[in-house]
PDB file of N, CA and C in Angstrom:
ATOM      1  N   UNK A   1     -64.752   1.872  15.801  1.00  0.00           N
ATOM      2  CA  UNK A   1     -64.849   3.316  15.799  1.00  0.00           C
ATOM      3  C   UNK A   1     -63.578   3.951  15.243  1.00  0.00           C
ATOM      4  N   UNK A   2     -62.473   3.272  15.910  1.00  0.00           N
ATOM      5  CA  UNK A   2     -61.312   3.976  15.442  1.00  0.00           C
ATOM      6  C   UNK A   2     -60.849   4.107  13.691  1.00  0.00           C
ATOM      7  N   UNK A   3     -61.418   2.833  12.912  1.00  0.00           N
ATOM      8  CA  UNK A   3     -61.103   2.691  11.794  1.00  0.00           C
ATOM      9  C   UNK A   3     -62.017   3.275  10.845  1.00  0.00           C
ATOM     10  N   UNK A   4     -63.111   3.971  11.299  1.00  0.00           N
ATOM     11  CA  UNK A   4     -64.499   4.607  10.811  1.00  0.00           C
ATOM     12  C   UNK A   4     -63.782   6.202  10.710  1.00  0.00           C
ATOM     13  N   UNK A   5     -62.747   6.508  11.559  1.00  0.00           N
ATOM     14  CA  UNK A   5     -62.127   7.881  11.859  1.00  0.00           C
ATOM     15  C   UNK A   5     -60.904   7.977  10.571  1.00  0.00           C
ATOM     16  N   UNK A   6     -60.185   6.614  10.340  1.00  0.00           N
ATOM     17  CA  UNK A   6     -59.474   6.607   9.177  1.00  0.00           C
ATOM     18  C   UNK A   6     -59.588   6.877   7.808  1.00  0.00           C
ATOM     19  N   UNK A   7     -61.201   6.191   7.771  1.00  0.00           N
ATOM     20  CA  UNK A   7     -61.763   6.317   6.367  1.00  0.00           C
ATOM     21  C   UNK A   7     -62.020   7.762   6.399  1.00  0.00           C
ATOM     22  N   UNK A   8     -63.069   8.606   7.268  1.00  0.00           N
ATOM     23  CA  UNK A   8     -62.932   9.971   7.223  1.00  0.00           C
ATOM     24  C   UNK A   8     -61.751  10.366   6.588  1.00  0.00           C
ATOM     25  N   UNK A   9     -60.861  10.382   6.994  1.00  0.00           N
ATOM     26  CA  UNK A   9     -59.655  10.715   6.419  1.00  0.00           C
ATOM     27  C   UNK A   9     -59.368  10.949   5.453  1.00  0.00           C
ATOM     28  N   UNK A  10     -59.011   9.631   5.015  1.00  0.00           N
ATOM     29  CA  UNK A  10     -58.475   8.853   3.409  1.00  0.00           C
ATOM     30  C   UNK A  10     -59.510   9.654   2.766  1.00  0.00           C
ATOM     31  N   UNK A  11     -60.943   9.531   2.865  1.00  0.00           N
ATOM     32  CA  UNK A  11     -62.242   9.992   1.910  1.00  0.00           C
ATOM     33  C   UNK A  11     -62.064  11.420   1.860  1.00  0.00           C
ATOM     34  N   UNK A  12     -61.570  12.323   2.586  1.00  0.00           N
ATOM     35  CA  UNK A  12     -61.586  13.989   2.787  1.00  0.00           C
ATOM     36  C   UNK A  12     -60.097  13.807   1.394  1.00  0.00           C
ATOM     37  N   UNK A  13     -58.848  12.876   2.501  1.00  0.00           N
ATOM     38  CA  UNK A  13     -57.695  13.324   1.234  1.00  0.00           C
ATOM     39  C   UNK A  13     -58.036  12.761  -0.312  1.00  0.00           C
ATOM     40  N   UNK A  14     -58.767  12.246  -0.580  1.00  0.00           N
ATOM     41  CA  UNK A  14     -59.199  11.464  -1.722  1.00  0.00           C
ATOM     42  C   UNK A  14     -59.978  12.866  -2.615  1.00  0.00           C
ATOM     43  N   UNK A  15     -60.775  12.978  -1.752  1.00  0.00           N
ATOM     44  CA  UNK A  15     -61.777  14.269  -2.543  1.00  0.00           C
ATOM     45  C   UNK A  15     -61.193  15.008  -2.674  1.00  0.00           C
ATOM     46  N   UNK A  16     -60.218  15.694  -1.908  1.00  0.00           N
ATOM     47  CA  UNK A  16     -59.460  17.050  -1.967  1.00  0.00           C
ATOM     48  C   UNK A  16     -58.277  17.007  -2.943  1.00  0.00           C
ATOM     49  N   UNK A  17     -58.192  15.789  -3.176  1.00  0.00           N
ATOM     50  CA  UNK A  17     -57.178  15.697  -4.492  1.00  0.00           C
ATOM     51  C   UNK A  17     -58.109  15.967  -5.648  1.00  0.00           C
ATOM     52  N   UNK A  18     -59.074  14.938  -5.571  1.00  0.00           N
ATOM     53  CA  UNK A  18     -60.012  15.097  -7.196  1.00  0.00           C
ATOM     54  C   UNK A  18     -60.607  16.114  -7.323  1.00  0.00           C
ATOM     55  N   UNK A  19     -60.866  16.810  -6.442  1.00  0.00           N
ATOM     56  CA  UNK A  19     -61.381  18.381  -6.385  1.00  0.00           C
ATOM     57  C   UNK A  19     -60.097  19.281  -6.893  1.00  0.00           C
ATOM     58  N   UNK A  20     -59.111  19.183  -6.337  1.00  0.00           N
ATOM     59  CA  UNK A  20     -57.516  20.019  -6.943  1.00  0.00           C
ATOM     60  C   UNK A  20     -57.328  19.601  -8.334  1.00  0.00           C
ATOM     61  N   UNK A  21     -57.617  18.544  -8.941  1.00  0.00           N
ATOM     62  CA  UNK A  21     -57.229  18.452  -9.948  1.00  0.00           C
ATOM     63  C   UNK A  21     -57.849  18.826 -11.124  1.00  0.00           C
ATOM     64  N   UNK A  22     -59.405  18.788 -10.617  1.00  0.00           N
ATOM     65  CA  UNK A  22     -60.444  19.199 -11.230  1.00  0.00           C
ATOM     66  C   UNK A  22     -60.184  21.148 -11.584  1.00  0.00           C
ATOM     67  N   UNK A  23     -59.847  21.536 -10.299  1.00  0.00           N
ATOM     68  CA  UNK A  23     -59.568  23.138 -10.354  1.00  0.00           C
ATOM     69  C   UNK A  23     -58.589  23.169 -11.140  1.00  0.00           C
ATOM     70  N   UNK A  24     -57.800  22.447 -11.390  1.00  0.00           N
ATOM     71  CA  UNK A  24     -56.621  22.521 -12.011  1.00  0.00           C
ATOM     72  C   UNK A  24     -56.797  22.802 -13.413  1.00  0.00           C
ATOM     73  N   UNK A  25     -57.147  21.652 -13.846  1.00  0.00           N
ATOM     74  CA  UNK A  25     -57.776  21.416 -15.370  1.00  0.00           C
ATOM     75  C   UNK A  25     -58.472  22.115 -15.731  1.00  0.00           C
ATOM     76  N   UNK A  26     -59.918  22.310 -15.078  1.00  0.00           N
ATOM     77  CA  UNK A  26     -61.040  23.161 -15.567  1.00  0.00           C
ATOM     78  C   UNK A  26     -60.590  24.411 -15.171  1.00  0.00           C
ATOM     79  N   UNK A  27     -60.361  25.120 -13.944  1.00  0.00           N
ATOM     80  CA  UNK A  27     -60.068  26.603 -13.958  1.00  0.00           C
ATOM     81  C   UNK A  27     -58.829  27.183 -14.621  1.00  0.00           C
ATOM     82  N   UNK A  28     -57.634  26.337 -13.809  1.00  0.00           N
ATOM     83  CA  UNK A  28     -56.198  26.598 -14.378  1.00  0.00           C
ATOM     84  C   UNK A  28     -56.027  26.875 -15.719  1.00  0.00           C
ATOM     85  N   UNK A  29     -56.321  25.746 -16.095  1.00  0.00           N
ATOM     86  CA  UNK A  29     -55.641  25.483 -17.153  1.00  0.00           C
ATOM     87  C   UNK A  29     -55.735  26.295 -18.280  1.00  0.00           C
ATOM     88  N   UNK A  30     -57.108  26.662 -18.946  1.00  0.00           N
ATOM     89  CA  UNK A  30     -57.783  27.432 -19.423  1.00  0.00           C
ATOM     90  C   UNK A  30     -57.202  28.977 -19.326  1.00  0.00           C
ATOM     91  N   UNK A  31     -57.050  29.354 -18.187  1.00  0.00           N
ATOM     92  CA  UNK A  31     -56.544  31.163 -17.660  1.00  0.00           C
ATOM     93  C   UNK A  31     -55.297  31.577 -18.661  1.00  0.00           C
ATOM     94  N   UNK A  32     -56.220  32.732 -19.012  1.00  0.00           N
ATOM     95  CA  UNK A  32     -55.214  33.529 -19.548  1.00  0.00           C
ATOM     96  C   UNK A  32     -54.798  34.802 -19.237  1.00  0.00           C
ATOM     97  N   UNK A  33     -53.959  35.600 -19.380  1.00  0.00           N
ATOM     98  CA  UNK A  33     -54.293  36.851 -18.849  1.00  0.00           C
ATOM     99  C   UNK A  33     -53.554  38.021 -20.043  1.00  0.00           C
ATOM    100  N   UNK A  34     -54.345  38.585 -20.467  1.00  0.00           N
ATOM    101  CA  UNK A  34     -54.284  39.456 -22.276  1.00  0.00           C
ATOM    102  C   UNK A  34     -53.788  40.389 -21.861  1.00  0.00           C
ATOM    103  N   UNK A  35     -52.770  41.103 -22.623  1.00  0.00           N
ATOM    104  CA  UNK A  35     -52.229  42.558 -22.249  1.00  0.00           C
ATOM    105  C   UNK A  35     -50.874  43.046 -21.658  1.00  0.00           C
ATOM    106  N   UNK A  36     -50.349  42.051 -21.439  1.00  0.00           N
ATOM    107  CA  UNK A  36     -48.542  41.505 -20.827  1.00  0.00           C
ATOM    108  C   UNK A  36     -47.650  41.774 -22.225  1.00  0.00           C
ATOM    109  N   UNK A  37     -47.993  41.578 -23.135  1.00  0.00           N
ATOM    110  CA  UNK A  37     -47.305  42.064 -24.514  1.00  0.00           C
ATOM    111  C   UNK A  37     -46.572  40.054 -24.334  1.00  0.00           C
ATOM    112  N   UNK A  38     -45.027  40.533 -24.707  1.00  0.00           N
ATOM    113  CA  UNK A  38     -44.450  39.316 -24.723  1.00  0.00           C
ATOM    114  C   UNK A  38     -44.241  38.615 -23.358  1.00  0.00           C
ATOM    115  N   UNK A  39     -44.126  38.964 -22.585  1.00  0.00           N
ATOM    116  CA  UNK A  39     -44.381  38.727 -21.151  1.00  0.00           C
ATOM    117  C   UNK A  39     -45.350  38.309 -20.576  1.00  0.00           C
ATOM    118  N   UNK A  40     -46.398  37.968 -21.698  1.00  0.00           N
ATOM    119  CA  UNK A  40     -47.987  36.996 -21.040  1.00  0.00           C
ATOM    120  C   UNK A  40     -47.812  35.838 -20.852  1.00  0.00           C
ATOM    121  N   UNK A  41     -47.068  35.110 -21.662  1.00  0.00           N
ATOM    122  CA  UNK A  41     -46.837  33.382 -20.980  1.00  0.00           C
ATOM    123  C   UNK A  41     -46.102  33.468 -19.818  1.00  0.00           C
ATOM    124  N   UNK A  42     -45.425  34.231 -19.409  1.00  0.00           N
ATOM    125  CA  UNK A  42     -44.711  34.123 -18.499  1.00  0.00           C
ATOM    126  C   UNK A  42     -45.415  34.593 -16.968  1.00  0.00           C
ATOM    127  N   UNK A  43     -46.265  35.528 -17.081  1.00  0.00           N
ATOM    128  CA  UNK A  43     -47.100  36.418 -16.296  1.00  0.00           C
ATOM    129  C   UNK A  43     -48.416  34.891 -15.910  1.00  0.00           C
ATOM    130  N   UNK A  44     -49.081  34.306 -17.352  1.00  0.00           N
ATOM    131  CA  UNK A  44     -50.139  33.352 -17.239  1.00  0.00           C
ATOM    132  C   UNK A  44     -49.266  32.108 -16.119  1.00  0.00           C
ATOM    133  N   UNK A  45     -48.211  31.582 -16.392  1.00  0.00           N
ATOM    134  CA  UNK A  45     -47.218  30.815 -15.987  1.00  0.00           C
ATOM    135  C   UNK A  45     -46.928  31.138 -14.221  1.00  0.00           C
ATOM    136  N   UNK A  46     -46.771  32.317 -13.755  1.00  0.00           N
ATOM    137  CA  UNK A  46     -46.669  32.459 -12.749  1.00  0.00           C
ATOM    138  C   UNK A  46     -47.976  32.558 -12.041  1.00  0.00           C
ATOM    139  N   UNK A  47     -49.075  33.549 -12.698  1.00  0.00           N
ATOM    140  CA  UNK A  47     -50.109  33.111 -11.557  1.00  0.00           C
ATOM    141  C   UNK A  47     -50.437  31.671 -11.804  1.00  0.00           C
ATOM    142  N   UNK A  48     -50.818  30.845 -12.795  1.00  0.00           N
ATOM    143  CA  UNK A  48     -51.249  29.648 -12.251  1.00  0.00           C
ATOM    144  C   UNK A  48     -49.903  28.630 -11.445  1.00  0.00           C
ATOM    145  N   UNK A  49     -48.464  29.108 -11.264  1.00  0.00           N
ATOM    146  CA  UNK A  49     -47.991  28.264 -10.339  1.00  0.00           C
ATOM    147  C   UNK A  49     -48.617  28.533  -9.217  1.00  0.00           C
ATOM    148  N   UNK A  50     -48.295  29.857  -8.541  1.00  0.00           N
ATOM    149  CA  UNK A  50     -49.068  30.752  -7.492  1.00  0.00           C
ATOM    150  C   UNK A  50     -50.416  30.387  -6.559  1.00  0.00           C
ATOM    151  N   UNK A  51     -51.118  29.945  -7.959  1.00  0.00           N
ATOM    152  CA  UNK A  51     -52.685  30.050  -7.529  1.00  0.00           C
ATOM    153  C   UNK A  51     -52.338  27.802  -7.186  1.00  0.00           C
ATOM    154  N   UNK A  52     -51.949  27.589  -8.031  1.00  0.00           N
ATOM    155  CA  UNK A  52     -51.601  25.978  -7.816  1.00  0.00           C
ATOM    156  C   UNK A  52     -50.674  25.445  -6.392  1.00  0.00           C
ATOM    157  N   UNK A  53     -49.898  26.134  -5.980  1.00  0.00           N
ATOM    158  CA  UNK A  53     -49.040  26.480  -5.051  1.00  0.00           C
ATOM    159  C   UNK A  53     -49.857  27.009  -3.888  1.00  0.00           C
ATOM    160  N   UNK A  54     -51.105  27.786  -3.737  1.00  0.00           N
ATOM    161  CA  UNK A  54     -51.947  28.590  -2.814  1.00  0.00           C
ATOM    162  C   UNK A  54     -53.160  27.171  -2.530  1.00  0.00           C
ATOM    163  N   UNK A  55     -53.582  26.452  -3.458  1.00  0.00           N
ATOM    164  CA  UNK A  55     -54.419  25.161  -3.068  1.00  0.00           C
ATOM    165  C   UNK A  55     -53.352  24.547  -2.507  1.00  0.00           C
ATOM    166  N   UNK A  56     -52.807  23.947  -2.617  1.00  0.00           N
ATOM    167  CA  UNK A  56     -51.644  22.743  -2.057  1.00  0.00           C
ATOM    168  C   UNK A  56     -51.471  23.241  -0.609  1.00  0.00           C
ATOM    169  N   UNK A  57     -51.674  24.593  -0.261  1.00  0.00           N
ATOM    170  CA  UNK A  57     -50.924  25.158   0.981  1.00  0.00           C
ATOM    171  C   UNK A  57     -52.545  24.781   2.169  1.00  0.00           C
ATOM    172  N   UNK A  58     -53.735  25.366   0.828  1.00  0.00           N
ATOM    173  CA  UNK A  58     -54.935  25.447   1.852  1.00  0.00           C
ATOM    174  C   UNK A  58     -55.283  23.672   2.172  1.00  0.00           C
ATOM    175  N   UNK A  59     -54.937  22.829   0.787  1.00  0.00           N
ATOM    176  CA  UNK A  59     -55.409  21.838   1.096  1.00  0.00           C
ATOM    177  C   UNK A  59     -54.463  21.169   2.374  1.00  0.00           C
ATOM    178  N   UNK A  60     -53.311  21.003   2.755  1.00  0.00           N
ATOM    179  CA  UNK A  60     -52.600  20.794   3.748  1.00  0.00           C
ATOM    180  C   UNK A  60     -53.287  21.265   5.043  1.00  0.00           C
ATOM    181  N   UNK A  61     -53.072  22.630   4.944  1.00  0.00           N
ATOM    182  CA  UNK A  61     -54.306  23.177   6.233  1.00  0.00           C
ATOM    183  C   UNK A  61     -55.438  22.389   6.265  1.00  0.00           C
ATOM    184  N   UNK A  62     -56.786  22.151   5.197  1.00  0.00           N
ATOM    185  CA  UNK A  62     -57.546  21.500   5.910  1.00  0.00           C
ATOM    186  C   UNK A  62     -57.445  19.789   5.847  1.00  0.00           C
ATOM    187  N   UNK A  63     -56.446  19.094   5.577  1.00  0.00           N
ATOM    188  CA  UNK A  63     -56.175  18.079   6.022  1.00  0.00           C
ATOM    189  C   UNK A  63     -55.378  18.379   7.483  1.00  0.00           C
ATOM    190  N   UNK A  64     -55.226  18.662   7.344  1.00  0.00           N
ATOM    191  CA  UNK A  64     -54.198  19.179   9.132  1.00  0.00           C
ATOM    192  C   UNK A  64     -55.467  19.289  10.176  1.00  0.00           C
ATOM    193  N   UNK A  65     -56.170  19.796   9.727  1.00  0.00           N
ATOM    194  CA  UNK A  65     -57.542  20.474  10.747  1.00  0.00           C
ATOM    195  C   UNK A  65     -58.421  18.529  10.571  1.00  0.00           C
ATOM    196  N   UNK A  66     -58.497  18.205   9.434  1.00  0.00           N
ATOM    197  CA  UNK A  66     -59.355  16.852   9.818  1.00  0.00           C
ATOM    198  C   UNK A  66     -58.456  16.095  10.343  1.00  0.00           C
ATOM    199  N   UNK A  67     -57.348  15.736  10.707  1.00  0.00           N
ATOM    200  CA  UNK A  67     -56.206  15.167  10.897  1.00  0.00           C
ATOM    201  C   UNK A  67     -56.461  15.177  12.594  1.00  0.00           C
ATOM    202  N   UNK A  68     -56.848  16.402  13.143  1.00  0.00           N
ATOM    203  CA  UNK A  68     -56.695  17.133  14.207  1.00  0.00           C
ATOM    204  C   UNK A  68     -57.768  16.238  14.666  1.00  0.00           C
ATOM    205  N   UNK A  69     -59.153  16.588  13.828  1.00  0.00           N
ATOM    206  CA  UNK A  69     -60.521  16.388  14.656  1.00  0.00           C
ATOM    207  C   UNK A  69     -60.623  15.199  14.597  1.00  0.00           C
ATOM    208  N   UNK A  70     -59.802  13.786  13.832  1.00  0.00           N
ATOM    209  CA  UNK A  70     -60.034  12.632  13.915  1.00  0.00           C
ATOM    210  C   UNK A  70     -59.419  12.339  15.373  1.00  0.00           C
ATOM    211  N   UNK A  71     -58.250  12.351  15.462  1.00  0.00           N
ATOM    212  CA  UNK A  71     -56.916  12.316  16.428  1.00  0.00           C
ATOM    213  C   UNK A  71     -58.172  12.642  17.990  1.00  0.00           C
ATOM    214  N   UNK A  72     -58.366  13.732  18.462  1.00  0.00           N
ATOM    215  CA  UNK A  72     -59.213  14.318  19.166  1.00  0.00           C
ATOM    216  C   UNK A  72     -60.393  13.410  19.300  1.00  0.00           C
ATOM    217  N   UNK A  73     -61.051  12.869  18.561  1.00  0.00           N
ATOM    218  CA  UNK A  73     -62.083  11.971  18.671  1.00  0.00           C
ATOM    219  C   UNK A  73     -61.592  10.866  19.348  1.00  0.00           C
ATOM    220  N   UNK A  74     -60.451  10.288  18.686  1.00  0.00           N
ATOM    221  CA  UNK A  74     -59.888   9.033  18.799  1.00  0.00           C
ATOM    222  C   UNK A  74     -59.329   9.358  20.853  1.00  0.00           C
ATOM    223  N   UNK A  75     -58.788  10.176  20.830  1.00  0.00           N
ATOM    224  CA  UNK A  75     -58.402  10.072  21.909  1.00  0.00           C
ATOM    225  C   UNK A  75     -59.510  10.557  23.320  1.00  0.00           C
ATOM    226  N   UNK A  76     -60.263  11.435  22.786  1.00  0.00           N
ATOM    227  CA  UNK A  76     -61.570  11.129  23.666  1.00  0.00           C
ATOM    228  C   UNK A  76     -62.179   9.921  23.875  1.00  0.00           C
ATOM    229  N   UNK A  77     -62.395   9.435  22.899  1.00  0.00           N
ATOM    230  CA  UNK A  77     -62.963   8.157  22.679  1.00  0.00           C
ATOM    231  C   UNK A  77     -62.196   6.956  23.572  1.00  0.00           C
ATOM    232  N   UNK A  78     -60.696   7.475  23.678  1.00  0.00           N
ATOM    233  CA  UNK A  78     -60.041   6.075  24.794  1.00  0.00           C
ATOM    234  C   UNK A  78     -60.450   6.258  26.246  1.00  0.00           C
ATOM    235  N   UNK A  79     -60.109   7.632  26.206  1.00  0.00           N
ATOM    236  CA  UNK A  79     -60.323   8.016  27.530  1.00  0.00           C
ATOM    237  C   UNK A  79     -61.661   7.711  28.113  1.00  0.00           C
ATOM    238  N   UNK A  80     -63.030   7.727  27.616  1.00  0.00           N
ATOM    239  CA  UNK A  80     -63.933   7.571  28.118  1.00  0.00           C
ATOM    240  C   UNK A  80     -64.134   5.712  28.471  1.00  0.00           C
ATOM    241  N   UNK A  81     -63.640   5.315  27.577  1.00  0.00           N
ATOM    242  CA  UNK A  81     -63.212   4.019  26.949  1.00  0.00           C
ATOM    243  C   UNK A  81     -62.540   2.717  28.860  1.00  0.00           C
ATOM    244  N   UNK A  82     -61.706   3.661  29.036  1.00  0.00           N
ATOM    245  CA  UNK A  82     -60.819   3.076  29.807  1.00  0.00           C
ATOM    246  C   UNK A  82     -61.039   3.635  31.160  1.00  0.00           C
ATOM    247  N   UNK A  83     -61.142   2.419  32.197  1.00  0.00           N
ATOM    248  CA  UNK A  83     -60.981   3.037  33.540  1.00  0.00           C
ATOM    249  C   UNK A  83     -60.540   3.936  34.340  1.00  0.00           C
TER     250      UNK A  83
END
């Protein structure tokens, strides 16, 4: 049971990378933003650190939260487990 709670894991941080990178490439990368004059690479440059910087923060949060609900399982799971 306990090692069935690991793979959860690994498989959530696994996806949530190939999913980030995917946003990365396909949404990021692409964005432009018209109308900054000479100041548009620099303007395009900051929101996609921003917006790249804003996944990294959410993906932490919900690894933190599955992190939580494995942990919580695991330790219910002794307790019922043990005399």
């Amino acid at each position: 049971m306990a090692l069935r709670s690991v793979y959860v894991f690994m498989a959530a941080m696994w996806l949530l990378m190939i999913a980030g990178g995917g946003i990365a490439v396909l949404v990021l990368g692409p964005l432009s933003l018209p109308g900054f004059g000479d100041a548009g690479p620099l303007v395009d440059s900051a929101v996609k650190a921003a917006a790249a910087v804003g996944m990294v923060a959410a993906w932490i949060l919900v690894l933190s939260k599955v992190k939580d609900w494995v942990f919580h399982r695991e330790i219910s799971g002794y307790r019922q487990d043990s005399p």
